[in-house]
Structure formats: structure tokens, C-alpha cells
PDB file of N, CA and C in Angstrom:
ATOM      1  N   UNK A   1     182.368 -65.352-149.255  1.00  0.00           N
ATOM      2  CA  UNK A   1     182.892 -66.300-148.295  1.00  0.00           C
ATOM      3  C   UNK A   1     182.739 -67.715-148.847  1.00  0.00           C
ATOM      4  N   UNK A   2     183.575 -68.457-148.640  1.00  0.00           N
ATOM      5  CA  UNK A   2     183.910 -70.008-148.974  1.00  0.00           C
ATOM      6  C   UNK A   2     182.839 -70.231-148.386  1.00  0.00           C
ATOM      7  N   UNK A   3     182.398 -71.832-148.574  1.00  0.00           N
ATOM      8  CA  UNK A   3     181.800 -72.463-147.684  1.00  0.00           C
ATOM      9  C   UNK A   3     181.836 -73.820-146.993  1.00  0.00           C
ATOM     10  N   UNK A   4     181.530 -73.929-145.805  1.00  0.00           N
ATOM     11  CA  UNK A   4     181.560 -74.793-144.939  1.00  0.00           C
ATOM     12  C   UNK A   4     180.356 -75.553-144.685  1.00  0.00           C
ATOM     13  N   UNK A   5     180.788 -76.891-144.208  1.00  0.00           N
ATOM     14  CA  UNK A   5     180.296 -77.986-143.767  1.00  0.00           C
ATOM     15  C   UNK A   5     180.838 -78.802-142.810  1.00  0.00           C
ATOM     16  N   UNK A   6     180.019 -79.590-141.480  1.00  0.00           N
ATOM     17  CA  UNK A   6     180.617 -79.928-140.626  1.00  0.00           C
ATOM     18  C   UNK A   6     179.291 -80.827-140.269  1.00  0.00           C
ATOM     19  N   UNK A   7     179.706 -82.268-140.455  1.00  0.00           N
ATOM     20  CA  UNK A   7     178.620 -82.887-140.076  1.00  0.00           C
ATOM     21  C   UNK A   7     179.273 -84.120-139.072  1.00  0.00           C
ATOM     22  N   UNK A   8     178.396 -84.668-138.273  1.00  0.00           N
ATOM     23  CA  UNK A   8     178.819 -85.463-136.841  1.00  0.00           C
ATOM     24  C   UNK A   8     177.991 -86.684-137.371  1.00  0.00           C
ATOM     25  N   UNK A   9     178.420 -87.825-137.105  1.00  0.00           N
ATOM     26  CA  UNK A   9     178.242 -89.352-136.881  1.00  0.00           C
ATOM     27  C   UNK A   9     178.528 -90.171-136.083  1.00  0.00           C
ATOM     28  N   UNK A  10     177.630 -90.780-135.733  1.00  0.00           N
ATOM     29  CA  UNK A  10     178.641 -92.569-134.660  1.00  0.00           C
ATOM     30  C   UNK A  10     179.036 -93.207-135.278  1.00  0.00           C
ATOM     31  N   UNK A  11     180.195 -93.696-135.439  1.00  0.00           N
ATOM     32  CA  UNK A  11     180.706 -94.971-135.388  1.00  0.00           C
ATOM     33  C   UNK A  11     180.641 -96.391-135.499  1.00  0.00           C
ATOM     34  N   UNK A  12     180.319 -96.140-133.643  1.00  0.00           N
ATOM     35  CA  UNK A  12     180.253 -97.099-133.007  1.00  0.00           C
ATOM     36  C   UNK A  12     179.907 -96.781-131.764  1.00  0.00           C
ATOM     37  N   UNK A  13     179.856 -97.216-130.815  1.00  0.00           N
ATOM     38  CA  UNK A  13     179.131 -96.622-129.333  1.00  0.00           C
ATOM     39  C   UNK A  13     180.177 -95.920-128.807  1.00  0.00           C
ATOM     40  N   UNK A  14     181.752 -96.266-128.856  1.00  0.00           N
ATOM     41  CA  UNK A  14     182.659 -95.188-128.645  1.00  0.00           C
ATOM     42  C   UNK A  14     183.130 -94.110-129.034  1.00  0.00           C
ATOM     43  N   UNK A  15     182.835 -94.175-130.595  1.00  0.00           N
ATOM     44  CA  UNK A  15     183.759 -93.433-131.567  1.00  0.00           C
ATOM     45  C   UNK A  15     182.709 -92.346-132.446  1.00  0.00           C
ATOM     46  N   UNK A  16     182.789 -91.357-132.650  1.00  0.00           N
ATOM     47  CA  UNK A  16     182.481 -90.754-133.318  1.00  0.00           C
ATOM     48  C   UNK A  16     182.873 -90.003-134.646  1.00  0.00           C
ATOM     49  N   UNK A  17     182.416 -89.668-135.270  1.00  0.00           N
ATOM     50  CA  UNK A  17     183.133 -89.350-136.459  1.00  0.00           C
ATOM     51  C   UNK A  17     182.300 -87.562-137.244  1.00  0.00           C
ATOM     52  N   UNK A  18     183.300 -86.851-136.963  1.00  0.00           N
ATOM     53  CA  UNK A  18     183.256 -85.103-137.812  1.00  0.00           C
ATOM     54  C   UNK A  18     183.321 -85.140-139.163  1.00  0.00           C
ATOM     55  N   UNK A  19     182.952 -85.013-139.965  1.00  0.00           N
ATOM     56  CA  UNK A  19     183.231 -84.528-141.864  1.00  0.00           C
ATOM     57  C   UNK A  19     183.697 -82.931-141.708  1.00  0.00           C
ATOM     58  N   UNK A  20     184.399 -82.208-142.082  1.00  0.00           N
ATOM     59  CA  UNK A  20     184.901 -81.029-142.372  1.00  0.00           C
ATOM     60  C   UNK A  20     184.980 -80.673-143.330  1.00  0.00           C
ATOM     61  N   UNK A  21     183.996 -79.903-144.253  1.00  0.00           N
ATOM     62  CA  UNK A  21     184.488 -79.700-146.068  1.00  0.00           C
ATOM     63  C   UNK A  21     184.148 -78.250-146.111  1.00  0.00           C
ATOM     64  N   UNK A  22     184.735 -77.771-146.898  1.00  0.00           N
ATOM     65  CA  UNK A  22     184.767 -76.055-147.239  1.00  0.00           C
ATOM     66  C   UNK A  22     186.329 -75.505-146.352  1.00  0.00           C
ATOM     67  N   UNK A  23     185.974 -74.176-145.854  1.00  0.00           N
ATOM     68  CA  UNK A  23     186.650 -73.384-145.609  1.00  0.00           C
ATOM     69  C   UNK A  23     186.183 -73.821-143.784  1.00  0.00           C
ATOM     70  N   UNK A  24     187.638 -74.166-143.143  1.00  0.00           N
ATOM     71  CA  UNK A  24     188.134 -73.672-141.576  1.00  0.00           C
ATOM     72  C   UNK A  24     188.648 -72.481-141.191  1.00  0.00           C
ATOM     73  N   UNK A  25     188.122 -71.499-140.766  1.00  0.00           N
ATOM     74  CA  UNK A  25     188.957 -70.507-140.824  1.00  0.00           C
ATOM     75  C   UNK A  25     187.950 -69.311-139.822  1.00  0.00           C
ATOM     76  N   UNK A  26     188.794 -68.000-139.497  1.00  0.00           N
ATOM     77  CA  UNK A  26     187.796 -67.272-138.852  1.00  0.00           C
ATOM     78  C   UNK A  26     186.706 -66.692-139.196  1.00  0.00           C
ATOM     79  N   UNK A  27     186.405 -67.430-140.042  1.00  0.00           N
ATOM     80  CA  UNK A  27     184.240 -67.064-140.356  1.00  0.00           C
ATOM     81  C   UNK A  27     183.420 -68.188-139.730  1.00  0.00           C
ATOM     82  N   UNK A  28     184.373 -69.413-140.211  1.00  0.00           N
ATOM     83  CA  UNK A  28     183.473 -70.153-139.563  1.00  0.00           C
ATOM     84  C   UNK A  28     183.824 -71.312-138.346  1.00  0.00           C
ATOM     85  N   UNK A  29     185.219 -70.995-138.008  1.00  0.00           N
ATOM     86  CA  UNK A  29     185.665 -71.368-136.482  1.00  0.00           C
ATOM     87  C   UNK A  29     184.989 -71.978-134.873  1.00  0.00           C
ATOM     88  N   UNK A  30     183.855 -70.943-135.370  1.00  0.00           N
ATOM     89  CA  UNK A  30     182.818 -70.801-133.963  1.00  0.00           C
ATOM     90  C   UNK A  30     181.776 -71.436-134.080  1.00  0.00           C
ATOM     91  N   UNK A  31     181.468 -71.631-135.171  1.00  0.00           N
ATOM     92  CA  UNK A  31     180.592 -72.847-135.874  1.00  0.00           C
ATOM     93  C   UNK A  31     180.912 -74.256-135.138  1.00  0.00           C
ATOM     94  N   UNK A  32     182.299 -74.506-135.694  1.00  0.00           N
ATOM     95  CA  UNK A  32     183.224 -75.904-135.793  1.00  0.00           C
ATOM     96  C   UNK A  32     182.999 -75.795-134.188  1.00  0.00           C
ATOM     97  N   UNK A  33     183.346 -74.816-133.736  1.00  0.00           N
ATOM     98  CA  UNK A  33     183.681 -74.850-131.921  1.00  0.00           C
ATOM     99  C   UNK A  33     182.637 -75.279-131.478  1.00  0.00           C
ATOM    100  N   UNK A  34     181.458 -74.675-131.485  1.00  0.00           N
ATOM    101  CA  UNK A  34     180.088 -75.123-130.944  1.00  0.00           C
ATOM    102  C   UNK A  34     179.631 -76.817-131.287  1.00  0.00           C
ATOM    103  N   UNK A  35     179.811 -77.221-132.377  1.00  0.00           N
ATOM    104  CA  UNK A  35     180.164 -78.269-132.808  1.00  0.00           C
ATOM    105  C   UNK A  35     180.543 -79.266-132.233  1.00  0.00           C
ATOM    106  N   UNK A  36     181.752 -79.343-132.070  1.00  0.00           N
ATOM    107  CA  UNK A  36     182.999 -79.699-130.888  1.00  0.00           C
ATOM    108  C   UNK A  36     182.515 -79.889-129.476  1.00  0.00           C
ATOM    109  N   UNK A  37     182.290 -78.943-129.295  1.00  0.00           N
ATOM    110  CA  UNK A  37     182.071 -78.644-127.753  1.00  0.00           C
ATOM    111  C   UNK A  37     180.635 -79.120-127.576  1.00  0.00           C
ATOM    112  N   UNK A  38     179.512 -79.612-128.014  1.00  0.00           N
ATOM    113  CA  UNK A  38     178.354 -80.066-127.903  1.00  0.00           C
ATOM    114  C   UNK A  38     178.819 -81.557-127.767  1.00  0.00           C
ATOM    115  N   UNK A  39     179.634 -81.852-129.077  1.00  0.00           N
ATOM    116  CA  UNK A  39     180.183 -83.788-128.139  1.00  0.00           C
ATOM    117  C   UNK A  39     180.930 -83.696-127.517  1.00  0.00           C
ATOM    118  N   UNK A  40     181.358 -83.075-127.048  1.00  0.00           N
ATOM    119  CA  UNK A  40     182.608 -83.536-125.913  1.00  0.00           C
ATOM    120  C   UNK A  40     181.776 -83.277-124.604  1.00  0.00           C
ATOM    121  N   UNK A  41     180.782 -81.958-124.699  1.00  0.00           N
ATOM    122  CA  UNK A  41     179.704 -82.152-123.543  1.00  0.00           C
ATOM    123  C   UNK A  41     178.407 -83.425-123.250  1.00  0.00           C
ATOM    124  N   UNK A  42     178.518 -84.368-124.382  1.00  0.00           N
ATOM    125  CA  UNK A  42     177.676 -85.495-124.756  1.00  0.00           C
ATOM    126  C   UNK A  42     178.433 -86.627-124.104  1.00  0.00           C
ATOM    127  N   UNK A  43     179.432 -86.161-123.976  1.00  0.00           N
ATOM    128  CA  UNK A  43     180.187 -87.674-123.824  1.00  0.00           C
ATOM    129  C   UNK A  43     180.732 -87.746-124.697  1.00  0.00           C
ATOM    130  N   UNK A  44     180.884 -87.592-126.192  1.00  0.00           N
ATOM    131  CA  UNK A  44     181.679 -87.752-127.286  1.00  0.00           C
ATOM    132  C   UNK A  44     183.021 -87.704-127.281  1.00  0.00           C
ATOM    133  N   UNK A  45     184.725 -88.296-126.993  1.00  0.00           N
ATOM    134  CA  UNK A  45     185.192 -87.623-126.935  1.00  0.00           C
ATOM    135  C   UNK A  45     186.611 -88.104-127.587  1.00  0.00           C
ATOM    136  N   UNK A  46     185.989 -89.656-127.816  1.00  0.00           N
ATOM    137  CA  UNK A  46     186.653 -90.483-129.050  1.00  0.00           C
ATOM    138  C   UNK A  46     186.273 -90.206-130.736  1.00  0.00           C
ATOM    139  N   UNK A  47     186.905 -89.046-130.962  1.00  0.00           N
ATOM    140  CA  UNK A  47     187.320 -88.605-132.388  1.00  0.00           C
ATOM    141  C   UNK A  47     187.313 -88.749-133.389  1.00  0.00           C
ATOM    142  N   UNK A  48     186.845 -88.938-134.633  1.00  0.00           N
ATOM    143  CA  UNK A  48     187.727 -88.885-136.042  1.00  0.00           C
ATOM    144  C   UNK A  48     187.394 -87.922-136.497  1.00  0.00           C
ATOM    145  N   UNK A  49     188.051 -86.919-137.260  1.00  0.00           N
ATOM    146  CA  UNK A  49     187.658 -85.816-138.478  1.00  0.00           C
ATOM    147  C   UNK A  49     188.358 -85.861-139.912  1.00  0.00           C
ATOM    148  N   UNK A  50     187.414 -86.175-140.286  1.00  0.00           N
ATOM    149  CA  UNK A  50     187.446 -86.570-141.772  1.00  0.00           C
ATOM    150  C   UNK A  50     187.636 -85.244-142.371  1.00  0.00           C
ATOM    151  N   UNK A  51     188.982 -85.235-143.465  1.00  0.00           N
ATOM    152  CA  UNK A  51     188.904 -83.891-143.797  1.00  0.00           C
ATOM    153  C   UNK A  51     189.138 -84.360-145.334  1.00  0.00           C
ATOM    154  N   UNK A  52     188.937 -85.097-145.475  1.00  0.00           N
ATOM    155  CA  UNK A  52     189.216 -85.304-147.333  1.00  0.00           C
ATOM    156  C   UNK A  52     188.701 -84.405-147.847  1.00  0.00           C
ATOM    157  N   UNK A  53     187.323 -83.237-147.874  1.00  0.00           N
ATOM    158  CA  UNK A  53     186.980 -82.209-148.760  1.00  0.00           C
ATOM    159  C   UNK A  53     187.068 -81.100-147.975  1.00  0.00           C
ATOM    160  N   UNK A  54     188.012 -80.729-146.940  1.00  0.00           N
ATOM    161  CA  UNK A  54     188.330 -79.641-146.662  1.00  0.00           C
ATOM    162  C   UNK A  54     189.170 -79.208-147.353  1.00  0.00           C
ATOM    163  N   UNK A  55     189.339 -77.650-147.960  1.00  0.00           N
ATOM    164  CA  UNK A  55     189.765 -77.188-149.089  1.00  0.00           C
ATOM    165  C   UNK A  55     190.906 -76.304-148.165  1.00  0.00           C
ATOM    166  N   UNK A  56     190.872 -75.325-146.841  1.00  0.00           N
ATOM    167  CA  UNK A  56     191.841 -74.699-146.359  1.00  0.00           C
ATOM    168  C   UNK A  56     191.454 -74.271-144.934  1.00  0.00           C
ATOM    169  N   UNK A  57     192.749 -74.380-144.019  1.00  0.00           N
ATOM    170  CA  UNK A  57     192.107 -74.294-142.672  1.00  0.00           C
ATOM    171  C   UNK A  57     193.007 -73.055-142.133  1.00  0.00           C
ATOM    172  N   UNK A  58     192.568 -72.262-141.296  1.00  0.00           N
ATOM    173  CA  UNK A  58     193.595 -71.034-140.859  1.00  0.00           C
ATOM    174  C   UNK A  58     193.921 -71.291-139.061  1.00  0.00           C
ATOM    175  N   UNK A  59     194.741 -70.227-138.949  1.00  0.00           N
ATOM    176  CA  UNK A  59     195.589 -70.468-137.593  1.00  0.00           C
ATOM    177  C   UNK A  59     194.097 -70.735-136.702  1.00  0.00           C
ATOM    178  N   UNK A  60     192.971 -69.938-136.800  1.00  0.00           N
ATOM    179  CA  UNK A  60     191.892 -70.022-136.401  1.00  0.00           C
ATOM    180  C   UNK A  60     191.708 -71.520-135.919  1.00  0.00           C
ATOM    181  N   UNK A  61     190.940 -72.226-137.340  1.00  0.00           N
ATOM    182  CA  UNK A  61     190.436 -73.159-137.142  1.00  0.00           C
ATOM    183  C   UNK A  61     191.194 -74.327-136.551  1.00  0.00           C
ATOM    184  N   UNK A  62     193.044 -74.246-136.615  1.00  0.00           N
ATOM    185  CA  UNK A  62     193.929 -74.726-135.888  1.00  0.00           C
ATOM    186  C   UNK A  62     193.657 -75.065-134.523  1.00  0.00           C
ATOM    187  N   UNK A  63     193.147 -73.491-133.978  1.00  0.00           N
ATOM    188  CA  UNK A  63     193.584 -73.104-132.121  1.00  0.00           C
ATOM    189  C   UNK A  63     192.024 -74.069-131.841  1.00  0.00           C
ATOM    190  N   UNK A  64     191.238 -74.605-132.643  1.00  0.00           N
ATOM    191  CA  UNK A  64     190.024 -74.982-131.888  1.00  0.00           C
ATOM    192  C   UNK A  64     190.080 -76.511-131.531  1.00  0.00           C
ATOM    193  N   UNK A  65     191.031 -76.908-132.740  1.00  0.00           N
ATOM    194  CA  UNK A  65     191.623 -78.164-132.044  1.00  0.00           C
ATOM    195  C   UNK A  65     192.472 -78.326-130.925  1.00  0.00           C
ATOM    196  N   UNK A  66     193.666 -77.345-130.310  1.00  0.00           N
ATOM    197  CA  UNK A  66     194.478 -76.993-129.531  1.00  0.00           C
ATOM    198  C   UNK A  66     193.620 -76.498-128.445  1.00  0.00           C
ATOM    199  N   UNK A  67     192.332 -75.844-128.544  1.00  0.00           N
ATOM    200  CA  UNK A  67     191.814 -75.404-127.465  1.00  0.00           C
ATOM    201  C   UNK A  67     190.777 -76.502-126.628  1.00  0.00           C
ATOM    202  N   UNK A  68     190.575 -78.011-127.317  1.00  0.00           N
ATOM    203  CA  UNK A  68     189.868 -78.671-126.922  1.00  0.00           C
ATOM    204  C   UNK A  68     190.738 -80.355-126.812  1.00  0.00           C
ATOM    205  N   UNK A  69     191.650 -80.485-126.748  1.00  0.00           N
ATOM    206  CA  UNK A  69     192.550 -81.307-126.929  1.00  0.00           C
ATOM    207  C   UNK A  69     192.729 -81.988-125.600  1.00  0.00           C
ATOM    208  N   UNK A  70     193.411 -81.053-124.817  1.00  0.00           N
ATOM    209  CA  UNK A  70     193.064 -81.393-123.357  1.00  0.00           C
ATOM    210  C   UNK A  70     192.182 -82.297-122.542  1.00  0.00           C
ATOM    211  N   UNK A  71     191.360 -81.265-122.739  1.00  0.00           N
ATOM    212  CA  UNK A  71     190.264 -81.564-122.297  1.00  0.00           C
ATOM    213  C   UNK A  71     189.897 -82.881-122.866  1.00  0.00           C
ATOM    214  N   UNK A  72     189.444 -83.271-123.510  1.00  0.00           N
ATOM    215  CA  UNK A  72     189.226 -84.699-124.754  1.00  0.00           C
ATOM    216  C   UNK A  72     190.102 -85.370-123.807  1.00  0.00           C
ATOM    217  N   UNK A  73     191.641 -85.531-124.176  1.00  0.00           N
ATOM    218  CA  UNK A  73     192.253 -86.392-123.305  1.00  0.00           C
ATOM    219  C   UNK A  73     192.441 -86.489-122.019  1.00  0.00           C
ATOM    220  N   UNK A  74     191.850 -85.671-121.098  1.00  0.00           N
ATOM    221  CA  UNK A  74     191.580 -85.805-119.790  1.00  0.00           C
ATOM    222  C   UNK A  74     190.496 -86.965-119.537  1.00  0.00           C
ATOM    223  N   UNK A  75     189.649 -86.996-119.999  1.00  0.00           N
ATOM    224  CA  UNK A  75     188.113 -87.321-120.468  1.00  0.00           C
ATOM    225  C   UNK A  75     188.247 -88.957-120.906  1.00  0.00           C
ATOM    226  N   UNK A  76     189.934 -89.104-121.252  1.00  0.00           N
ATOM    227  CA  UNK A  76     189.973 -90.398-122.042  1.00  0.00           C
ATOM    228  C   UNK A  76     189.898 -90.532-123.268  1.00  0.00           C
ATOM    229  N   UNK A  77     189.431 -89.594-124.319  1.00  0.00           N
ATOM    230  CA  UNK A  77     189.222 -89.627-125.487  1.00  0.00           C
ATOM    231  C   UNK A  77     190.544 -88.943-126.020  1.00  0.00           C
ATOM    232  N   UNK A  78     190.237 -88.740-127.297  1.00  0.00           N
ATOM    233  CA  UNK A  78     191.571 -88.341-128.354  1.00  0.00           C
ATOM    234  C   UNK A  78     190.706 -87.987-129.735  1.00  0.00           C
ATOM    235  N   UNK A  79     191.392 -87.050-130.267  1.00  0.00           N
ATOM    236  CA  UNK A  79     190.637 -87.036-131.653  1.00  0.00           C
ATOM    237  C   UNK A  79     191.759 -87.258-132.835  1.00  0.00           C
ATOM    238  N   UNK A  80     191.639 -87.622-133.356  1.00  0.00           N
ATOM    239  CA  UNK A  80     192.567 -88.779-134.959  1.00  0.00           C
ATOM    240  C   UNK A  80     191.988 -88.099-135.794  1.00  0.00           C
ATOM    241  N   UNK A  81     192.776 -88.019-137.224  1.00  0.00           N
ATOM    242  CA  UNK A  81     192.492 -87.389-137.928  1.00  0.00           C
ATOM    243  C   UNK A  81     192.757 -88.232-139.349  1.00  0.00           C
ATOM    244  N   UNK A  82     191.716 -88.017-140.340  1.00  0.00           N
ATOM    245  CA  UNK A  82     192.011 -88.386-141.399  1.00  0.00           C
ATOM    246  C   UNK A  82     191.934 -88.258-142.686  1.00  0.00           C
ATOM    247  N   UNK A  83     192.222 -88.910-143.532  1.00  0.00           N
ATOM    248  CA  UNK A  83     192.215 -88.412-145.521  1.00  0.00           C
ATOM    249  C   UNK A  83     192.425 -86.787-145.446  1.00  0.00           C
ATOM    250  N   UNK A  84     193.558 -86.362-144.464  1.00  0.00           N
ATOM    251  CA  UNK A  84     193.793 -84.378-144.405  1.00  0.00           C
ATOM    252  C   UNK A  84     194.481 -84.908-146.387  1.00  0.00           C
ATOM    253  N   UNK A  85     194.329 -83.736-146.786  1.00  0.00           N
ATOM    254  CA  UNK A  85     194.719 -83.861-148.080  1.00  0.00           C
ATOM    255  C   UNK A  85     196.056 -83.080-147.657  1.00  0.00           C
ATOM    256  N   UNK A  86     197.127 -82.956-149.110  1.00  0.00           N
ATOM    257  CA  UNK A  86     198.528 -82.849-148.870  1.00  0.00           C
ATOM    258  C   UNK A  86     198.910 -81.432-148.378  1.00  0.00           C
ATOM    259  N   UNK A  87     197.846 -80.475-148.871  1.00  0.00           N
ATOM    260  CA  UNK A  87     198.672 -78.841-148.584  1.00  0.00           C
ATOM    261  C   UNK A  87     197.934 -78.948-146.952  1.00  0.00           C
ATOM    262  N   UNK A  88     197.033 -79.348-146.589  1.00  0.00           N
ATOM    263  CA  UNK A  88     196.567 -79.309-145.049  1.00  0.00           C
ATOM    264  C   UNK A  88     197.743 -79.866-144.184  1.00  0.00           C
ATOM    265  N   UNK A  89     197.662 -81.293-144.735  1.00  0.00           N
ATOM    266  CA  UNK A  89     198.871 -82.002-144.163  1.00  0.00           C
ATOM    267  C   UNK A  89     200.687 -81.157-143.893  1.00  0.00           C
ATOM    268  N   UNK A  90     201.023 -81.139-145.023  1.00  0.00           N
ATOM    269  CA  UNK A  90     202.396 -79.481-144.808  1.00  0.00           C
ATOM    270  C   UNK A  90     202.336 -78.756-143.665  1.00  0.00           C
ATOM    271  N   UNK A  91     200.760 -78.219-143.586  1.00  0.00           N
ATOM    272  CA  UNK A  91     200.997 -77.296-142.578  1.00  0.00           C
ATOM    273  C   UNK A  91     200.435 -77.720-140.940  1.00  0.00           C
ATOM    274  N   UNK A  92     200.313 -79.035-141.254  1.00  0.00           N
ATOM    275  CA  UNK A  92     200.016 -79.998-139.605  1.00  0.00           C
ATOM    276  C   UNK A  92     201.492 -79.683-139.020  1.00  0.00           C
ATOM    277  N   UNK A  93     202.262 -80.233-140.786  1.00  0.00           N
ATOM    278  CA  UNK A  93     203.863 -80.928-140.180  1.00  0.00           C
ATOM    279  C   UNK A  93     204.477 -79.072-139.590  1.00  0.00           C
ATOM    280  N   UNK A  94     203.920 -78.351-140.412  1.00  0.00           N
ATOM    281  CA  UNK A  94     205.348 -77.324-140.213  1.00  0.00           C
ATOM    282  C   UNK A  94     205.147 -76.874-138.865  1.00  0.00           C
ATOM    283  N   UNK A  95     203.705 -77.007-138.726  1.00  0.00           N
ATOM    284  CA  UNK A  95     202.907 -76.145-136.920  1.00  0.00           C
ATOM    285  C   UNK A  95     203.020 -77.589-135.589  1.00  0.00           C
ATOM    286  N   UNK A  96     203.635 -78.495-135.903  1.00  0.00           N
ATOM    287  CA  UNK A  96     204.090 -79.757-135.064  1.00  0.00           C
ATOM    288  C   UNK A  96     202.625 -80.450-134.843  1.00  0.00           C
ATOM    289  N   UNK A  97     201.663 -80.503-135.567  1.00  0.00           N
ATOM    290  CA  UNK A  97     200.351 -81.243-135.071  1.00  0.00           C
ATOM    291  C   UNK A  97     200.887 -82.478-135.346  1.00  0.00           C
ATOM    292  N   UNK A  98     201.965 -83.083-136.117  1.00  0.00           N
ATOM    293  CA  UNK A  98     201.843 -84.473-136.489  1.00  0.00           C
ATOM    294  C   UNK A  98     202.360 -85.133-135.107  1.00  0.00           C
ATOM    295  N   UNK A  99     203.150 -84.423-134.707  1.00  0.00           N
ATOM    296  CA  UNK A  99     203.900 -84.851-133.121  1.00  0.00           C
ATOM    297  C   UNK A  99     202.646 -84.418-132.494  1.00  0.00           C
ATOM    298  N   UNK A 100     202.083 -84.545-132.394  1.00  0.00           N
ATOM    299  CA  UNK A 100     200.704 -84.250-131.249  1.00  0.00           C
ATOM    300  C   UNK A 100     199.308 -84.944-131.372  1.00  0.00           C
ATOM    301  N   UNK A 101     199.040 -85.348-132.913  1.00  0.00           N
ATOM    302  CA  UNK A 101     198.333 -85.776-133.391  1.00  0.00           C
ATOM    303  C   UNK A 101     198.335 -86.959-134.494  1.00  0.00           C
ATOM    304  N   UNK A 102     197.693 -88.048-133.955  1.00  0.00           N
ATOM    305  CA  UNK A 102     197.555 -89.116-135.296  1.00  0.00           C
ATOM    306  C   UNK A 102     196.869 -88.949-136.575  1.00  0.00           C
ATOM    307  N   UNK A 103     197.755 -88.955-137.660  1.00  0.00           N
ATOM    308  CA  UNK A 103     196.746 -89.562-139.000  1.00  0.00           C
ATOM    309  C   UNK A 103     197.260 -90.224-139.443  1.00  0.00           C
ATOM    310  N   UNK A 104     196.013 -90.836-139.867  1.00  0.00           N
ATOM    311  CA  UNK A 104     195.976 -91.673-141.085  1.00  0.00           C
ATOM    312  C   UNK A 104     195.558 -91.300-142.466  1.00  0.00           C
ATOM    313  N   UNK A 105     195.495 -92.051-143.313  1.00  0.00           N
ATOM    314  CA  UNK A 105     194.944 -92.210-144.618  1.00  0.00           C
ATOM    315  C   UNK A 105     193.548 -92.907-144.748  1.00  0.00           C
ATOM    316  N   UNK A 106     193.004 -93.844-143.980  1.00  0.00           N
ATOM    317  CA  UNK A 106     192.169 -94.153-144.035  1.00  0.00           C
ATOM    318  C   UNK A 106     191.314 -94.104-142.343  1.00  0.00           C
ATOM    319  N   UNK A 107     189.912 -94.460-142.298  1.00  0.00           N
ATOM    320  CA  UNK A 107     188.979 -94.091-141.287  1.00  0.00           C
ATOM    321  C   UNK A 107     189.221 -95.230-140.907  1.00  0.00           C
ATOM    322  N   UNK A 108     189.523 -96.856-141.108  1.00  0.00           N
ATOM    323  CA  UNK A 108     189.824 -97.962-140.177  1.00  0.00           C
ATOM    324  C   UNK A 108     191.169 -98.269-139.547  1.00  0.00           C
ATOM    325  N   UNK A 109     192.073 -97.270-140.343  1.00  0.00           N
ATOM    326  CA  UNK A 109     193.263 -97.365-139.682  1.00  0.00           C
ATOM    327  C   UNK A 109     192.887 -96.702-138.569  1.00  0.00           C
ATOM    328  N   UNK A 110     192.338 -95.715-138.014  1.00  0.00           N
ATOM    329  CA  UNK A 110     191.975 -94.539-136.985  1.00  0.00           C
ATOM    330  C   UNK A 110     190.887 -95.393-136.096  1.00  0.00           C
ATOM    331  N   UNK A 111     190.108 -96.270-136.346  1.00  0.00           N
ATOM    332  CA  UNK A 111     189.291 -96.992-135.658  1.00  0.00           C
ATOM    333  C   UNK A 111     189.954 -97.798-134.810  1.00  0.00           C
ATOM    334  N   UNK A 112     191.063 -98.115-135.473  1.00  0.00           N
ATOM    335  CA  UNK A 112     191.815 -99.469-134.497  1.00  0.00           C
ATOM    336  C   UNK A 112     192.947 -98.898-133.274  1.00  0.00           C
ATOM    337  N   UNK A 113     193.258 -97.624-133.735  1.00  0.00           N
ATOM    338  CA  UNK A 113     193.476 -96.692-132.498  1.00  0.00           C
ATOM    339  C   UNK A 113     193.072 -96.513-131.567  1.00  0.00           C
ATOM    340  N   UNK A 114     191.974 -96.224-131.238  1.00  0.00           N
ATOM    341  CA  UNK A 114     190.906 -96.310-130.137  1.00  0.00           C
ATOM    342  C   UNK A 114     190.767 -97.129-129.402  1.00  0.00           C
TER     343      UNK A 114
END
């Protein structure tokens, strides 16, 4: 099995910030979910996920963003996304995340979103 990493940071008092590196996918999905779902139960619910060393993400690790999205923006928050590298990015565009979801290229372009 690939491996994963998923580490959480502040920001700023609003914003929080995810790292994602290794493998997204159904091994380690439920990981990311628990993850997720611990800030958004914190109050966390202003976003960034940094994916510059994520290497490949599956329909899996997709539905956990789709399954918490809502919710986040009910809440007021949003999660932004950024440095996705190019084959991640392809498959944002082909599955419509780009119409649903902001990125950027950089973590201050995504700050000033908020």
C-alpha cells in the first residue's frame, strides 16, 4: 500500500489549512474522513487543502469531499483547494469539481477568498 499523510494547521483564527501527500483512495479515505470531520466538528470549516505531494486520489477519496461540502457551507465555511498537481487537476475538471470548487496555484491566492 502507498502511503499517506494528512496533516491540519491554522492559518489564521478563521482559516485552516489540510496537507494531503501519498495515496487518497479506499485504504485510506476514512482516515482523511475522521480528519475532516473532527474540524468541521471544532468549528473548522474555512478550508485549504494543500495537495502539491499528493501523488493519486480515487472516486473514494473524491465522495469525502462531496460528502462534507454541504455541510461546511451551511456552517459558512468552504474548503479551496490548492498546488492539486496536473493529472489530479484533469480529473477535478472531467468529474465537474472545478465548477463546484475553487483552486488556485498558490495558498494566498485561497486566503484572500475567505
Amino acid at each position: 500500500m502507498e502511503s499517506y499523510q494528512a496533516e491540519h494547521s491554522k492559518i489564521n483564527e478563521h482559516i485552516s489549512k489540510i496537507t494531503v501527500k501519498g495515496f487518497l483512495d479506499a485504504h485510506t479515505a476514512s482516515q482523511f474522513e475522521e480528519l475532516l470531520k473532527s474540524l468541521i466538528d471544532e468549528g473548522h470549516v474555512c478550508l485549504i487543502v494543500d495537495m502539491k505531494e499528493l501523488s493519486y486520489i480515487s472516486s473514494t477519496g473524491l465522495g469525502v469531499f462531496m460528502g462534507y461540502i454541504e455541510d461546511i457551507r451551511e456552517k459558512g465555511g468552504d474548503i479551496k483547494f490548492v498546488r492539486v498537481p496536473d493529472k489530479i487537476y484533469k480529473i477535478f475538471a472531467i468529474l465537474g469539481f472545478t465548477a463546484i470548487y475553487e483552486i488556485f496555484n498558490e495558498e494566498g491566492e485561497a486566503i484572500e477568498k475567505f
